[in-house]
N, C-alpha and C. Protein backbone atom coordinates (compact mmCIF):
# COMPACT_ATOMS: atom_id res chain seq x y z
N UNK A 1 26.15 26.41 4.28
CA UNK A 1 25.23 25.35 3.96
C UNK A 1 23.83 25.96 3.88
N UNK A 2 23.28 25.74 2.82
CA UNK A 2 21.97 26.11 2.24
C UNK A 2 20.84 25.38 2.47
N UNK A 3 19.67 25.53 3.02
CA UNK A 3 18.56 24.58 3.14
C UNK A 3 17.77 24.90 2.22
N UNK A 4 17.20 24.01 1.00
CA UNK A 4 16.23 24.25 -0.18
C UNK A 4 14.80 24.98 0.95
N UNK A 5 14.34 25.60 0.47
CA UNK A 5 12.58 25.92 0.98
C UNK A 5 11.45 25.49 -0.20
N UNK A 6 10.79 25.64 0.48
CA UNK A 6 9.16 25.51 -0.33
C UNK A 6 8.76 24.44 -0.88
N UNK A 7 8.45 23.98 -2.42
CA UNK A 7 8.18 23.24 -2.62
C UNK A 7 9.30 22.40 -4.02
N UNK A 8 10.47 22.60 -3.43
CA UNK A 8 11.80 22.48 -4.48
C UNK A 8 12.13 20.75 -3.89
N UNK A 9 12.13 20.24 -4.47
CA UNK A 9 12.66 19.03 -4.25
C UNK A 9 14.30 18.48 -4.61
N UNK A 10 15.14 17.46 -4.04
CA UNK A 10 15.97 16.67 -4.44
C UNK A 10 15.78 15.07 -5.15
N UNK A 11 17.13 14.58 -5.27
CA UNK A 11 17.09 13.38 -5.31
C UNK A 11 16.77 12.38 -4.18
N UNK A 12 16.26 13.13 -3.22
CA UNK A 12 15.48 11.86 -2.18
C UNK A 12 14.35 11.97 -1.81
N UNK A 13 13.47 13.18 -2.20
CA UNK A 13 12.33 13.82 -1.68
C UNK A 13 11.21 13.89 -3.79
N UNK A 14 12.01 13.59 -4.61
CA UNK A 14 10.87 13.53 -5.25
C UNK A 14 9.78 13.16 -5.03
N UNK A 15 8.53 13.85 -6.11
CA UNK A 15 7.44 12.65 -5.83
C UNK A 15 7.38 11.33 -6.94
N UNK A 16 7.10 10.50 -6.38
CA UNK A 16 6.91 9.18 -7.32
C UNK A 16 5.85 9.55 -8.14
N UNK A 17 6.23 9.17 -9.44
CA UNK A 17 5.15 8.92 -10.47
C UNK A 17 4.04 7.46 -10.58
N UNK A 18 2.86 7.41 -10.86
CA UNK A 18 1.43 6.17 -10.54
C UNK A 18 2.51 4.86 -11.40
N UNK A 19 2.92 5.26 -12.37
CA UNK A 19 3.60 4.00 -12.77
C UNK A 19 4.80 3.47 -12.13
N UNK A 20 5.61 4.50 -11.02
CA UNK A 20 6.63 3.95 -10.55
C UNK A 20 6.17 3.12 -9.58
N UNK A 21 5.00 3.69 -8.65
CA UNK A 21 4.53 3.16 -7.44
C UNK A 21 4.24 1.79 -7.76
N UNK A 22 3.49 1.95 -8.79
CA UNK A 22 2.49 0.30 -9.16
C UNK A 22 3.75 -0.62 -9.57
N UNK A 23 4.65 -0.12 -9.83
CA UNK A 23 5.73 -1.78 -10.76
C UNK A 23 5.95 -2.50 -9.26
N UNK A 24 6.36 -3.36 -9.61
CA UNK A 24 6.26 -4.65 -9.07
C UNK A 24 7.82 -4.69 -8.62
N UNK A 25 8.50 -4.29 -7.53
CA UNK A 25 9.40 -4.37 -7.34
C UNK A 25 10.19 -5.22 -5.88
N UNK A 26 11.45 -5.95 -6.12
CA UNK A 26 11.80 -7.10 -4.88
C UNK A 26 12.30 -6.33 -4.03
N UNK A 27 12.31 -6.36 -2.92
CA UNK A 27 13.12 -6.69 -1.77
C UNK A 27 12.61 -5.40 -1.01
N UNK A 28 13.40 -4.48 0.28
CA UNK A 28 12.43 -3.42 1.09
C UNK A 28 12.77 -1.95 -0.20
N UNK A 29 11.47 -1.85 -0.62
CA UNK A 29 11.70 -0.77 -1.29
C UNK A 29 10.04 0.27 -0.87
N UNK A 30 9.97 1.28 -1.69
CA UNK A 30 8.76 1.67 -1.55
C UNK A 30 7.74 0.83 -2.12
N UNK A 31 7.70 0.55 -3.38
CA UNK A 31 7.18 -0.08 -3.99
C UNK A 31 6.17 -1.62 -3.58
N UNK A 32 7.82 -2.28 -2.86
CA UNK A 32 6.58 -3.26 -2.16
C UNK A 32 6.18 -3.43 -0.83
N UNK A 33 6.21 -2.12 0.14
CA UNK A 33 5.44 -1.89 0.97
C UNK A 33 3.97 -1.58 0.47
N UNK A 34 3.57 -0.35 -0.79
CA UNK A 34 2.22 -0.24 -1.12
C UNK A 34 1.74 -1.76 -1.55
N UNK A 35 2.13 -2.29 -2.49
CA UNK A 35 1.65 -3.76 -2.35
C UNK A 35 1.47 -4.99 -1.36
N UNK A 36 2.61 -4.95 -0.43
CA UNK A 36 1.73 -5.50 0.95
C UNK A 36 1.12 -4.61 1.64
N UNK A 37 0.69 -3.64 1.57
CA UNK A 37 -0.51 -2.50 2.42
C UNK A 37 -1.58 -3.14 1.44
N UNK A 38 -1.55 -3.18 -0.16
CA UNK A 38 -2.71 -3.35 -1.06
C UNK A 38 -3.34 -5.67 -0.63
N UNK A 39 -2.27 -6.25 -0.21
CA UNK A 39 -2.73 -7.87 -0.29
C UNK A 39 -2.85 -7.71 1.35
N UNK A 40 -2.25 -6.72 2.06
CA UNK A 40 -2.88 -7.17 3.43
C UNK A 40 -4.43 -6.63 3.95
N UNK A 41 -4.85 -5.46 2.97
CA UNK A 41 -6.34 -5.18 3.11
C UNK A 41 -7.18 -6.23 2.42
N UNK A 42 -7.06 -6.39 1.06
CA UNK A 42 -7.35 -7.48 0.39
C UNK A 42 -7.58 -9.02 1.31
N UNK A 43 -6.96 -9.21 2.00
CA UNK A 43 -6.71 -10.59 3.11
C UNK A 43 -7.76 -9.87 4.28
N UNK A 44 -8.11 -8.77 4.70
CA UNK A 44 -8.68 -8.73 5.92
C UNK A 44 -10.74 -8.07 5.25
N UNK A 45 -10.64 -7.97 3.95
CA UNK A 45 -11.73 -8.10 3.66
C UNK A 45 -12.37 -9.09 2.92
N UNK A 46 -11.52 -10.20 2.27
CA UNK A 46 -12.11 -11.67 2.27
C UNK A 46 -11.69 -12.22 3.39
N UNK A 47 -11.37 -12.02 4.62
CA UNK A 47 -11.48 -12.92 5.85
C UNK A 47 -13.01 -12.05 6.24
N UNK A 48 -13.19 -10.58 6.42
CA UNK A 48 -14.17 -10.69 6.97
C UNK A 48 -15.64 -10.71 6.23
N UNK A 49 -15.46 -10.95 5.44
CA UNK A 49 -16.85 -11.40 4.26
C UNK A 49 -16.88 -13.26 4.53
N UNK A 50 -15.78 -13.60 4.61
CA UNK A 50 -16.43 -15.29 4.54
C UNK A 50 -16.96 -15.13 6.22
N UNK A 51 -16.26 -14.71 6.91
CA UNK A 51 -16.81 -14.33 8.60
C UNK A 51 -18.39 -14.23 8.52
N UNK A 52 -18.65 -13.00 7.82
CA UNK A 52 -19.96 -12.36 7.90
C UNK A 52 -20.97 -13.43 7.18
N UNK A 53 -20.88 -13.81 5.80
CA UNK A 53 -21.31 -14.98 5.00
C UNK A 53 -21.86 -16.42 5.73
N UNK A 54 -20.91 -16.75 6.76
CA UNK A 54 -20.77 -17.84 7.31
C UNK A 54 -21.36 -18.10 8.66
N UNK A 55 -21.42 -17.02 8.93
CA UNK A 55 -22.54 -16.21 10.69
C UNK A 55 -24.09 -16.56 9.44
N UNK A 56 -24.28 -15.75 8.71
CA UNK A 56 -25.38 -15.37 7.98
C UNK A 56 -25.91 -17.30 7.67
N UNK A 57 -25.24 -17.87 7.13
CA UNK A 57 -25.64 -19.17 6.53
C UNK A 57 -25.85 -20.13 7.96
N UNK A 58 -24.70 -20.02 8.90
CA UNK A 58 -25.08 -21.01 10.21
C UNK A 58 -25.18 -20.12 11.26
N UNK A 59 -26.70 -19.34 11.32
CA UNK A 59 -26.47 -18.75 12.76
C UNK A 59 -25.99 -19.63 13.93
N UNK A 60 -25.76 -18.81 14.96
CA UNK A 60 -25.64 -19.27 16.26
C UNK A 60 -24.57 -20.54 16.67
């Protein structure tokens, strides 16, 4: 039994190509983990802008 070295890849270790990552794909895949990583930052920087906005308009 042979272990590949360096920088030789298989069928489980490719790298993804920008268009595979981005499609829009269902259920646990890679695909839509980067997209809930991309709507759960998205969600924690319009929560903290209306936060900051809303301190700013009603202090105290």
């Amino acid at each position: 039994m042979s272990m590949k070295q360096g920088n030789e890849s298989n069928e489980y270790t490719r790298p993804a190509s920008s268009g595979e990552l981005n499609s829009w794909k269902r259920g646990f895949t890679p695909q839509a983990e980067i997209w809930n990583g991309r709507i759960a930052i998205a969600g924690l920087i319009v929560g903290l802008s209306i936060l900051l906005v809303s301190n700013f308009i009603f202090p105290g």
